[in-house]
Protein backbone atom coordinates (compact mmCIF):
# COMPACT_ATOMS: atom_id res chain seq x y z
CA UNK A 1 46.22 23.92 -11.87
CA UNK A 2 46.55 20.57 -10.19
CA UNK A 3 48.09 17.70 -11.15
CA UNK A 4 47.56 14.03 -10.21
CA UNK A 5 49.68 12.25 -8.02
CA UNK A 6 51.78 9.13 -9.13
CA UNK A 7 48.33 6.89 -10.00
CA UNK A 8 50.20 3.78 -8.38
CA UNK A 9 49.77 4.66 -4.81
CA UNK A 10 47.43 2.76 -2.87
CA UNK A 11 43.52 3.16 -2.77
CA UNK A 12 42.85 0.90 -0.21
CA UNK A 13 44.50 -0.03 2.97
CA UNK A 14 43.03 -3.54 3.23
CA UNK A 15 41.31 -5.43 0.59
CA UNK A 16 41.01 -5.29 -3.43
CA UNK A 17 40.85 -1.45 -4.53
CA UNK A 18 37.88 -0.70 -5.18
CA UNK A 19 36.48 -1.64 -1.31
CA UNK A 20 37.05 2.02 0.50
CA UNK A 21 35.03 3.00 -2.68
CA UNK A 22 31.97 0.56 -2.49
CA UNK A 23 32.54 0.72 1.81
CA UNK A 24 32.11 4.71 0.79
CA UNK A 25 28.72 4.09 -1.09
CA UNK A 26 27.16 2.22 1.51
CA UNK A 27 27.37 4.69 4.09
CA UNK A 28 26.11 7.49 1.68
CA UNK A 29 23.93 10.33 4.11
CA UNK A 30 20.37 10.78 2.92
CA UNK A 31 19.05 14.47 3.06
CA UNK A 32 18.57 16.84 5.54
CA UNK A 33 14.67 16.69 5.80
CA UNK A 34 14.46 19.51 8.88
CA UNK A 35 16.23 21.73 6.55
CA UNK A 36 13.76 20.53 3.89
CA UNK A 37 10.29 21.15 5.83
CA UNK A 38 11.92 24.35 7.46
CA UNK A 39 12.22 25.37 3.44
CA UNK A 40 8.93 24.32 2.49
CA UNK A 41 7.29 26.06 5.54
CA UNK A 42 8.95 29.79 4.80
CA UNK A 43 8.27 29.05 0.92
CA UNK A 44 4.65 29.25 1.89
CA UNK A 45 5.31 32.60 3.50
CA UNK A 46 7.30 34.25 0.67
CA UNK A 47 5.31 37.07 -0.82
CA UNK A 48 3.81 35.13 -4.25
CA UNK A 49 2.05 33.28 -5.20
CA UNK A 50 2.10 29.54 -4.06
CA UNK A 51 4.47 27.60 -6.83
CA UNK A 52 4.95 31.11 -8.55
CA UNK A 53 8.56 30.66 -9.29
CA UNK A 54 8.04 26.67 -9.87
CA UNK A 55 11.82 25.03 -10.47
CA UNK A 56 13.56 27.68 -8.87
CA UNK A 57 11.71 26.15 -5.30
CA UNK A 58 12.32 22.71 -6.15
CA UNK A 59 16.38 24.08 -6.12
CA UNK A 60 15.98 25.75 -2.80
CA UNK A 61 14.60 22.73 -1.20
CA UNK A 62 17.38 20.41 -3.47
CA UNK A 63 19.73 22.84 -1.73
CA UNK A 64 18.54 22.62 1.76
CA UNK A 65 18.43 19.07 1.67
CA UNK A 66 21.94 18.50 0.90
CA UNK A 67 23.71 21.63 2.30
CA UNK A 68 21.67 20.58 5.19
CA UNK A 69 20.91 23.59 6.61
CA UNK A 70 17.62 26.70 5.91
CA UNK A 71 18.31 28.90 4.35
CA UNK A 72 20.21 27.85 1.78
CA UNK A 73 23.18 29.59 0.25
CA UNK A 74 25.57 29.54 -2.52
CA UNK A 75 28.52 31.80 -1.35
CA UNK A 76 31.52 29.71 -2.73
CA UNK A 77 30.68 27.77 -5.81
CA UNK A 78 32.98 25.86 -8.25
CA UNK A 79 33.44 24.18 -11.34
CA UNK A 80 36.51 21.29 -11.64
CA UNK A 81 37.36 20.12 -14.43
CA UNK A 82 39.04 17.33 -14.82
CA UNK A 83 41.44 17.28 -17.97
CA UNK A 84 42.77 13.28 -19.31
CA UNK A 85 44.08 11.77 -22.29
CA UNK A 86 42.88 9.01 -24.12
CA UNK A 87 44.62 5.96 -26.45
CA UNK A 88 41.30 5.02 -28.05
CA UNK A 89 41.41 8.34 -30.58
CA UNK A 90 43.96 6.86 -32.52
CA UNK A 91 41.33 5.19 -33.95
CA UNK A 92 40.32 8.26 -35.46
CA UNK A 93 37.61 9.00 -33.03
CA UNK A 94 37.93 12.84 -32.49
CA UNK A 95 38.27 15.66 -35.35
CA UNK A 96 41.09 17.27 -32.84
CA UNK A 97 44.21 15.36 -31.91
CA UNK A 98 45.04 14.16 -28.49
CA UNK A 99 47.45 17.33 -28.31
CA UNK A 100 44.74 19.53 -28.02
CA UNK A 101 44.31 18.74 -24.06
CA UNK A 102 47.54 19.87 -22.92
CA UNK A 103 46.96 22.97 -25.15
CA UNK A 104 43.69 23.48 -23.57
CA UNK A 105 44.94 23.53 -20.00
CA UNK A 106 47.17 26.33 -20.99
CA UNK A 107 43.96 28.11 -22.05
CA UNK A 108 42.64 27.46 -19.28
CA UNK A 109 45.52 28.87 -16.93
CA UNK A 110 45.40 32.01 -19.32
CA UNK A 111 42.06 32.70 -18.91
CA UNK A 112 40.92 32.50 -22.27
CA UNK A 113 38.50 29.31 -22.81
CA UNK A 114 34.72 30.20 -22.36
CA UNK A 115 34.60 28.65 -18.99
CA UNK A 116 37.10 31.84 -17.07
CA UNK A 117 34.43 33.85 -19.33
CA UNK A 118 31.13 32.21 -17.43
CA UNK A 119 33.26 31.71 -13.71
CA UNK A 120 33.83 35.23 -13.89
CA UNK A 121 30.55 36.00 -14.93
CA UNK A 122 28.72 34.73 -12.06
CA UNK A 123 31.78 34.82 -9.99
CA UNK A 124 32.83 31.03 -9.79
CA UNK A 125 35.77 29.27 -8.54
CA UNK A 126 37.75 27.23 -10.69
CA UNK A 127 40.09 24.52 -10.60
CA UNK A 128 41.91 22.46 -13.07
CA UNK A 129 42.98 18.79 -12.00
CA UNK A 130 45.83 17.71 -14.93
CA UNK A 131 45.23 14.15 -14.98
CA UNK A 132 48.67 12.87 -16.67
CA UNK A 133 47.31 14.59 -19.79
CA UNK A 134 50.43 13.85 -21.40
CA UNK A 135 50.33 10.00 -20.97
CA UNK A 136 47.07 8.97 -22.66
CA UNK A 137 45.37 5.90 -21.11
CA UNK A 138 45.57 3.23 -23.53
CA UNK A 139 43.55 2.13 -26.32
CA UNK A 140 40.48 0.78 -25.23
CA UNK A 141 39.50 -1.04 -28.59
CA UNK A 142 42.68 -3.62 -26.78
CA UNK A 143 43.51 -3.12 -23.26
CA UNK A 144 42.11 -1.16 -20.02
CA UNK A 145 42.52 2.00 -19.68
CA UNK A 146 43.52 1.69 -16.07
CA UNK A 147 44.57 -0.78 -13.62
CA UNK A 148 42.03 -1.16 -10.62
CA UNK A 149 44.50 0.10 -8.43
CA UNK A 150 44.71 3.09 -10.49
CA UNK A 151 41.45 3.29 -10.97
CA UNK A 152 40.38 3.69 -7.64
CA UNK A 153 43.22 6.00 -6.56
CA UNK A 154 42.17 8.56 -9.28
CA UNK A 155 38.91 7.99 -7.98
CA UNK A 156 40.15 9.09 -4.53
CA UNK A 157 42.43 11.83 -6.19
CA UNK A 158 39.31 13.43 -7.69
CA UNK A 159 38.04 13.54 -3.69
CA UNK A 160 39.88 16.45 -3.23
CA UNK A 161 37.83 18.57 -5.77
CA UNK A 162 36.04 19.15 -2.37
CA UNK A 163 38.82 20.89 -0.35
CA UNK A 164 38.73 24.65 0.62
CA UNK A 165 35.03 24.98 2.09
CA UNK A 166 32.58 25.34 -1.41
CA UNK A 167 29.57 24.54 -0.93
CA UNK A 168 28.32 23.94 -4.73
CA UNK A 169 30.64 21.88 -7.15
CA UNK A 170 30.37 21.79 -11.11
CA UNK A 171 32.09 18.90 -12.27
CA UNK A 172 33.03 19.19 -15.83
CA UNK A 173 36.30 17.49 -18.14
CA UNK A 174 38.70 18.53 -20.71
CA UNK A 175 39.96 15.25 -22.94
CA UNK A 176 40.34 14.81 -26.84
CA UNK A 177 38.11 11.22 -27.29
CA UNK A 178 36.52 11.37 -23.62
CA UNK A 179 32.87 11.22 -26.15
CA UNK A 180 34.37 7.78 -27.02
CA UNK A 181 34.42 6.30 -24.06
CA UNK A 182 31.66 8.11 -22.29
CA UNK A 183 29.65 6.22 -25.24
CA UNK A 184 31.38 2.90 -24.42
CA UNK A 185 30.71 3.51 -20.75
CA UNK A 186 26.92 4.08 -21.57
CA UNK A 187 26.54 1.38 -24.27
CA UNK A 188 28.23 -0.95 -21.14
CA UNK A 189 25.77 -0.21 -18.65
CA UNK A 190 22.56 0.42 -20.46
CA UNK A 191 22.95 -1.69 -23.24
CA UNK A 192 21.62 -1.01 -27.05
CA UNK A 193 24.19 -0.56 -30.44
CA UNK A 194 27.13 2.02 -30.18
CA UNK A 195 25.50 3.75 -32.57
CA UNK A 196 23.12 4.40 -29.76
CA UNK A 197 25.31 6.22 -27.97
CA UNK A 198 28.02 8.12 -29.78
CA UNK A 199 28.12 11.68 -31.25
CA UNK A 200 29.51 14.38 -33.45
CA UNK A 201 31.08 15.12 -30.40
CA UNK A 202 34.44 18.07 -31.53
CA UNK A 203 32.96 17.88 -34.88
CA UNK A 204 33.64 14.55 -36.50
CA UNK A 205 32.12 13.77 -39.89
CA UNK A 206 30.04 10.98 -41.17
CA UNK A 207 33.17 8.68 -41.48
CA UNK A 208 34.13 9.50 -38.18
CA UNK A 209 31.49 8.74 -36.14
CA UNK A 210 31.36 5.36 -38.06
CA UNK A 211 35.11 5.01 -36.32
CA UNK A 212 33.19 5.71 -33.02
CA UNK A 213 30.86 3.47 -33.29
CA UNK A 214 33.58 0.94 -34.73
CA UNK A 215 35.76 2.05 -31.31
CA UNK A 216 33.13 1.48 -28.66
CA UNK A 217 32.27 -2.10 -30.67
CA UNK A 218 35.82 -3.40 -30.46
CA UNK A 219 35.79 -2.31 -26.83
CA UNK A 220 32.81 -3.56 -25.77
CA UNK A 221 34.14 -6.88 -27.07
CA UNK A 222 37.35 -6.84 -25.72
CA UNK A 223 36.23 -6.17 -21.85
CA UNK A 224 32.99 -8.42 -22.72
CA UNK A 225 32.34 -10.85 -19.24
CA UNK A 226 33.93 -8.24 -17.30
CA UNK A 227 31.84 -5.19 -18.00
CA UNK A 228 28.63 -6.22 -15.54
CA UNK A 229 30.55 -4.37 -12.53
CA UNK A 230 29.80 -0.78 -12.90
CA UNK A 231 33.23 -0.02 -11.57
CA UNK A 232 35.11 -2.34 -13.81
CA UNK A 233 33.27 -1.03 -16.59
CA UNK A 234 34.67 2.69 -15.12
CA UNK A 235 38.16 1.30 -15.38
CA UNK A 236 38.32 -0.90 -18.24
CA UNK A 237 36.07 1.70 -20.96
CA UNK A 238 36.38 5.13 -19.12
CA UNK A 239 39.49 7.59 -18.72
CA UNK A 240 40.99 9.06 -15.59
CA UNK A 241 39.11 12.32 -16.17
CA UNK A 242 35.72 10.05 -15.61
CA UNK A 243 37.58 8.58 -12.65
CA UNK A 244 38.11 11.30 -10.89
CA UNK A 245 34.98 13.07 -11.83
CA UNK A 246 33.10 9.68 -10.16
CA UNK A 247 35.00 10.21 -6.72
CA UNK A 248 34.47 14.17 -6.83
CA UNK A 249 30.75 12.85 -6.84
CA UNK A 250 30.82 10.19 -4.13
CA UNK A 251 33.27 12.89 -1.69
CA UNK A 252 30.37 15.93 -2.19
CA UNK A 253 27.82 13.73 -1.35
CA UNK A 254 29.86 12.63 1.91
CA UNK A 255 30.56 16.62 2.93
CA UNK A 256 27.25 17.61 2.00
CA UNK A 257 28.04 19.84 -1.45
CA UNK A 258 25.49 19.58 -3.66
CA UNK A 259 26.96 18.82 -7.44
CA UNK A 260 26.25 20.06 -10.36
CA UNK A 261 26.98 17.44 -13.24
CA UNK A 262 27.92 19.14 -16.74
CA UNK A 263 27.55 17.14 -20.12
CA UNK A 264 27.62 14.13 -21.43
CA UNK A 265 31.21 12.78 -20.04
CA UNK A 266 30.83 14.08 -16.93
CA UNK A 267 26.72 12.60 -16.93
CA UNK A 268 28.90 9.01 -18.04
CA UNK A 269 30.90 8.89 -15.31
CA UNK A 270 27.79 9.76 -12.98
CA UNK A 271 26.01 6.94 -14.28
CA UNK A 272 28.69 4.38 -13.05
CA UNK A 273 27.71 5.78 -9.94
CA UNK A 274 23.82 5.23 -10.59
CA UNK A 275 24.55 2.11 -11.49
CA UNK A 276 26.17 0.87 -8.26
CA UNK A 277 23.54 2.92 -6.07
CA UNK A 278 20.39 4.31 -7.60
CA UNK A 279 20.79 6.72 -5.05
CA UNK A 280 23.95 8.16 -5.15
CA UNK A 281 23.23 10.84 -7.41
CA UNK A 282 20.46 12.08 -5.24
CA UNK A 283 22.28 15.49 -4.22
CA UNK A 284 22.97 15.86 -8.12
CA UNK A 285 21.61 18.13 -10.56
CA UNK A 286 22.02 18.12 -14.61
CA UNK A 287 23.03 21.66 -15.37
CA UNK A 288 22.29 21.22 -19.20
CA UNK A 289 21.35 18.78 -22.02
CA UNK A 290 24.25 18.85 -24.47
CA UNK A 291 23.62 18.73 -28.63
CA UNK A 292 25.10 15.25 -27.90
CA UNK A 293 22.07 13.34 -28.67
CA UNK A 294 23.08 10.33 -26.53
CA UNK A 295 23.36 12.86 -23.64
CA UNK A 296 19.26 13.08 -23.33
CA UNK A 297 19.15 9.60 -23.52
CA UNK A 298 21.24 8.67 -20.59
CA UNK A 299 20.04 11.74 -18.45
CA UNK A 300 16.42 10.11 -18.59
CA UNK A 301 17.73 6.70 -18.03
CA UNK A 302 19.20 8.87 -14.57
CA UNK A 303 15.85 10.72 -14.43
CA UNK A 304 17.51 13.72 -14.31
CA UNK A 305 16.06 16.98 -15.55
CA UNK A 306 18.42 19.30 -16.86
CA UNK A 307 18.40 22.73 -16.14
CA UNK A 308 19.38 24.38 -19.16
CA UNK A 309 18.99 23.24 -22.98
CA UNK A 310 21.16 25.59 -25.08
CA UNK A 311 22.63 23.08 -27.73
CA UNK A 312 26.06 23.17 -26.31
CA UNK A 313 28.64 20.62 -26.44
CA UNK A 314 31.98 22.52 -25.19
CA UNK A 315 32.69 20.49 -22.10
CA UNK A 316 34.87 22.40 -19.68
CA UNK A 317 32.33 22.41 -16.96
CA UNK A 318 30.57 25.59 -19.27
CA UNK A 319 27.09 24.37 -18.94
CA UNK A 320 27.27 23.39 -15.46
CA UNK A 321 28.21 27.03 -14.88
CA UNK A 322 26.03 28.98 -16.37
CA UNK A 323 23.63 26.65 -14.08
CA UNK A 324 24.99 27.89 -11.24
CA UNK A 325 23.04 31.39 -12.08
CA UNK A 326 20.14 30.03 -11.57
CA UNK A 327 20.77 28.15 -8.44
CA UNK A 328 22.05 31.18 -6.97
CA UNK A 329 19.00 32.84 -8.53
CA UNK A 330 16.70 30.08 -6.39
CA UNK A 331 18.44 30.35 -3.40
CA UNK A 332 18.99 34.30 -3.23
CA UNK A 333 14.76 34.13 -3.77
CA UNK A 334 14.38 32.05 -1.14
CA UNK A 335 16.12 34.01 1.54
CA UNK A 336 16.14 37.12 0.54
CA UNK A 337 12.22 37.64 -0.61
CA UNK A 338 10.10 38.83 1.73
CA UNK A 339 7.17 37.24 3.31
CA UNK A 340 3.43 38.38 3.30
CA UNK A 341 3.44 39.81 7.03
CA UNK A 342 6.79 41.63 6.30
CA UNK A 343 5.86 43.20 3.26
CA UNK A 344 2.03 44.17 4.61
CA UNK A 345 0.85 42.26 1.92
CA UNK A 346 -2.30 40.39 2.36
CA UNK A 347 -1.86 36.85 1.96
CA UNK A 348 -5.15 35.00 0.43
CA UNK A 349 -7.99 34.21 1.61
């Protein structure tokens, strides 16, 4: 498990903050399209039909394009999760208390939450990044949650998610109330009524997710004429979880890792993203539509597909994982079926 460094260091060596990040956007590589025709040109080889195995080809050429290199492969895959605490859920916001994310971690370093289940599965790396999960950010409903300096160094701390050679990252989040502000984040950038955009999310009842919807309101008044900045909307409404899960993002994108993105927290903090660059999420996938209803809503403002649809809403990276079977699936297809001449098939007419 990894824990976050002191969140006051410097982001930026010249400038306000948040420049290395927006410098980092604009220089943002497009895809590999050499990889991308050499794909398309052995797909049409491959002993099938043409389009037989339909998504699984549009995820070997997703692959190529990114990994930037033919044949694709998935050899060293991982899911982060990024685990913060939140001020805003003393407002009643979450059926579990804020305690519950520092116990969490400790399933996690046990092995026993569902996601060690699914990593080991489909034999997944996985990493845990602590971010000060036992100093909550505070209440949005009246302040920030971060400073822009800490902001943008969490930002740069989640960076590092990339370290070690993978070449496939999940990013998924841990945090008691991230649904809060992942529906304050959303309501921020895409407009609408809270109501919009929160959920049950752990389980709260009818007069919970009224104090949700209540929450994101107060917030989105409190930060209003400051909010039409994606990134000040990140620091102001989001958590340090979303933070880091934003720069994990940005840093794949620079080293060529395609990313998974996981639910509806983890899709927030992608948006912010989106919302700076409509391309930055281009070497992105959704791994899953949550049962967070708000969670289709902002993947097809993203025009993002998801992968899966199983009516989950654990978090913890888990539905970004069990996506990672079928991208493996796509790109062991790819290179590993055969093509017509090999097999002595006959290829049509």
């Amino acid at each position: 498990m990894t824990r976050s460094p002191d969140a006051a260091r410097p982001a930026s060596a010249s400038g306000l903050p948040f420049d290395d990040i927006r410098a980092l956007l604009g220089r943002l590589p497009g895809p590999a399209v050499e990889a991308v025709a050499a794909v398309r040109a052995r797909e049409a080889e491959l002993v099938k039909p043409t389009g037989a195995l339909g998504r699984l080809e549009d995820i070997a050429e997703w692959l190529a394009a990114w990994q930037g290199k033919a044949p694709p492969r998935v050899a060293r895959p991982l899911v982060a999760i990024f685990a913060g605490a939140h001020g805003v859920t003393a407002k009643g916001v979450s059926a579990y208390p804020v305690e519950v994310t520092s116990q969490m971690l400790g399933a996690f370093s046990s092995g026993g939450a569902a996601i060690n289940q699914i990593c080991a599965s489909f034999d997944i790396g996985l990493k845990v990044f602590d971010l000060a999960s036992d100093r909550p950010t505070p209440d949005i409903t009246e302040r920030a949650a971060m400073s822009e300096q800490e902001c943008a160094a969490t930002m740069a701390y989640g960076m590092e998610a990339i370290a070690g050679g993978i070449d496939l990252l999940v990013v998924g989040e841990m945090g008691i109330g991230n649904t809060t502000v992942a529906a304050a984040i959303a309501c921020a950038l895409y407009g609408g009524e809270p109501e919009d955009w929160v959920g049950r999310g752990t389980g709260v009842d009818k007069a919970g997710l009224k104090r949700k919807a209540e929450a994101v309101r107060a917030a989105l008044e409190t930060h209003k004429g400051h909010l039409g900045d994606p990134l000040e909307a990140l620091r102001r409404l989001g958590g340090r979880e979303l933070a880091a899960i934003a720069g994990a993002i940005v840093a794949a994108r620079m080293e060529r890792v395609p990313v998974v993105i996981d639910g509806y927290v983890a899709t927030a903090a992608a948006s912010v993203l989106h919302a700076l660059d409509a391309s930055a999420l281009d070497h992105c996938v959704a791994g899953h539509r949550s049962a967070e209803a708000a969670h289709g809503r902002l993947l097809e403002r993203l025009e993002l597909k998801p992968l899966l649809d199983l009516g989950m809403r654990l978090g913890e990276g888990s539905g970004g994982a069990l996506a990672v079977a079928i991208i493996k699936a796509a790109a062991a297809c790819h290179s590993g079926m055969a093509t017509f001449s090999e097999a002595a098939v006959a290829n049509r007419a």
